[in-house]
C-alpha atoms as a PDB file:
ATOM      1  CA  UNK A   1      -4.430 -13.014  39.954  1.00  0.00           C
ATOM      2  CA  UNK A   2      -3.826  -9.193  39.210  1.00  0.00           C
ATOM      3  CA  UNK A   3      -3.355  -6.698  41.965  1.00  0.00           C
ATOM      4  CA  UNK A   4      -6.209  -4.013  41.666  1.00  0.00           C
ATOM      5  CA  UNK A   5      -4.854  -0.518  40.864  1.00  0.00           C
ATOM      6  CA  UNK A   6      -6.316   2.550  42.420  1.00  0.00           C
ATOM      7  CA  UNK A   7      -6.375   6.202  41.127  1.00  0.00           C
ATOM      8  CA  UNK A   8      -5.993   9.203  43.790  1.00  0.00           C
ATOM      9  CA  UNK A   9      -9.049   9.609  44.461  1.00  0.00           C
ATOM     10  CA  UNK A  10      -9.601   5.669  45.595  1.00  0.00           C
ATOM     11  CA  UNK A  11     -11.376   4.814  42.426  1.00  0.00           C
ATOM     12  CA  UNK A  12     -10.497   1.317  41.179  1.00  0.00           C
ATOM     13  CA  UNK A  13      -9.334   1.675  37.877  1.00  0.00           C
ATOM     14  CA  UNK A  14      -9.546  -1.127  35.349  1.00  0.00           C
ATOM     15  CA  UNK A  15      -6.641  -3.416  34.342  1.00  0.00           C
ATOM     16  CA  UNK A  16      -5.551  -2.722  30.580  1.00  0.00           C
ATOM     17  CA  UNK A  17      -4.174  -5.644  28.823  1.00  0.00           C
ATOM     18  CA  UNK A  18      -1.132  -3.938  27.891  1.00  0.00           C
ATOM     19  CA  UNK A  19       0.223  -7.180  25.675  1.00  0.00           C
ATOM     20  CA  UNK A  20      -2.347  -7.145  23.182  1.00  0.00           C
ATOM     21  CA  UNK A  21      -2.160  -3.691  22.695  1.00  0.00           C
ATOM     22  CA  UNK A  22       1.486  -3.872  21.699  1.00  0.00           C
ATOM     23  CA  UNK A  23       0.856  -7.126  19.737  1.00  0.00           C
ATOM     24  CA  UNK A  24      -1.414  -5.234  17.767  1.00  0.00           C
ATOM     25  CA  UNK A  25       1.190  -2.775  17.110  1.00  0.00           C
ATOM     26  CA  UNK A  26       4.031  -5.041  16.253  1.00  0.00           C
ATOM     27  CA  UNK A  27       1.968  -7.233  14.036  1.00  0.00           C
ATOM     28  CA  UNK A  28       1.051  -3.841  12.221  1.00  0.00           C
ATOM     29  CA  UNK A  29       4.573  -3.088  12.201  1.00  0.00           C
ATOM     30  CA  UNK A  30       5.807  -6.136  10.619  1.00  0.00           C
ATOM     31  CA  UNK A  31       3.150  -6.242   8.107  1.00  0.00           C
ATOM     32  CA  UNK A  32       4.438  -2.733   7.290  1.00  0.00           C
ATOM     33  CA  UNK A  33       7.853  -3.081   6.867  1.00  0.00           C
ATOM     34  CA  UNK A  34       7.580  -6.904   5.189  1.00  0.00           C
ATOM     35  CA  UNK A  35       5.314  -4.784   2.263  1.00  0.00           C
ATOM     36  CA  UNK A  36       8.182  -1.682   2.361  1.00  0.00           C
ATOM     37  CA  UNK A  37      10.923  -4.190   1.868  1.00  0.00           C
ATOM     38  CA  UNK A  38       9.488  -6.327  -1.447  1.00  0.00           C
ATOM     39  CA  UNK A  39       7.893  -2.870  -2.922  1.00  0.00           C
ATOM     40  CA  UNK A  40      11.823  -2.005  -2.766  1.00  0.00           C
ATOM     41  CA  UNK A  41      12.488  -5.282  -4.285  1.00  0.00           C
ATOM     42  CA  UNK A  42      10.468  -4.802  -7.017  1.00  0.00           C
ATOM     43  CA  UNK A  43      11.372  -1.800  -7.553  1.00  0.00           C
ATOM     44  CA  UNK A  44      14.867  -2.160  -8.245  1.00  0.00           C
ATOM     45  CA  UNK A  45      14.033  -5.556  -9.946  1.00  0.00           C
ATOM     46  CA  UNK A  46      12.007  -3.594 -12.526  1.00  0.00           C
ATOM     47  CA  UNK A  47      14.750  -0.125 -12.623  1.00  0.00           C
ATOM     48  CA  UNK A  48      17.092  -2.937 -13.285  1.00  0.00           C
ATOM     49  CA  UNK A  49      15.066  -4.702 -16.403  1.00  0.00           C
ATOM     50  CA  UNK A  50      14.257  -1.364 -17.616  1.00  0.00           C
ATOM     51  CA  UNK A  51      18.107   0.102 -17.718  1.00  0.00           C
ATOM     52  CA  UNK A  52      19.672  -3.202 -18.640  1.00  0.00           C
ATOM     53  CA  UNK A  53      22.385  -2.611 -21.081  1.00  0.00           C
ATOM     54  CA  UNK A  54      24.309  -5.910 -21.952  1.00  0.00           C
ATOM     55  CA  UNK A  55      27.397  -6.167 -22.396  1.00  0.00           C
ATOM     56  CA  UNK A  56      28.254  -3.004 -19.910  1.00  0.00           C
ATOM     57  CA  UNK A  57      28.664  -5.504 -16.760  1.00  0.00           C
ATOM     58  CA  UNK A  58      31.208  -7.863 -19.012  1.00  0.00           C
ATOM     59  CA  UNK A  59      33.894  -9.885 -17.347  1.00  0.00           C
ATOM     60  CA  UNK A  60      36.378  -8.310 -19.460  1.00  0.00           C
ATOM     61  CA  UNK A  61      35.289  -4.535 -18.552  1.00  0.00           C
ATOM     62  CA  UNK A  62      36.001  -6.018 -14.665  1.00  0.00           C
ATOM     63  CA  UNK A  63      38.877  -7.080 -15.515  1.00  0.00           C
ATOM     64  CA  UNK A  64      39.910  -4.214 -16.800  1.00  0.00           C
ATOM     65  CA  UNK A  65      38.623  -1.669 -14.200  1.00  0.00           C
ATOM     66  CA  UNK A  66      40.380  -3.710 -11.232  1.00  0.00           C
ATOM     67  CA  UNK A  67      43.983  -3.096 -13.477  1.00  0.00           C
ATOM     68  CA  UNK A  68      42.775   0.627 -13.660  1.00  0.00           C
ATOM     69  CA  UNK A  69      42.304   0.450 -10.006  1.00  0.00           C
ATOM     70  CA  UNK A  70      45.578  -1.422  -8.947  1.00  0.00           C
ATOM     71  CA  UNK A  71      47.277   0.817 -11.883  1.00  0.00           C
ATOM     72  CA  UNK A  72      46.111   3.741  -9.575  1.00  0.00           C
ATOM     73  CA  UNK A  73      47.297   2.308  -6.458  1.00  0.00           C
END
């Protein structure tokens, strides 16, 4: 049983359901963010296909920036 909340004036004033107010909110929120997040997946899915160049991410051009790196060192 709620407790009955009064304004100055000794008006009652009516209970607000405060939970599904915020559950509103955080479902909004969630649906929000969930679409941000795979529009940024696609996104750099797509940049990726688009800008592919093969042979740039080689194991041998690793290989040799990490013995430019350590060379540096």
């Amino acid at each position: 049983m709620s407790q009955s909340a009064f304004e100055p004036f000794g008006e009652p004033v009516p209970a607000v359901d405060s939970l599904a107010a915020s559950e509103g909110l955080s479902k909004w929120l969630k649906t929000a963010g969930t679409s941000v997040f795979w529009v940024l997946v696609v996104g750099i899915v797509l940049a990726r296909a688009v800008y592919f160049e093969p042979g740039v991410f080689s194991f041998e051009h690793a290989i040799a920036w990490a013995q430019g790196l350590f060379a540096a060192l």
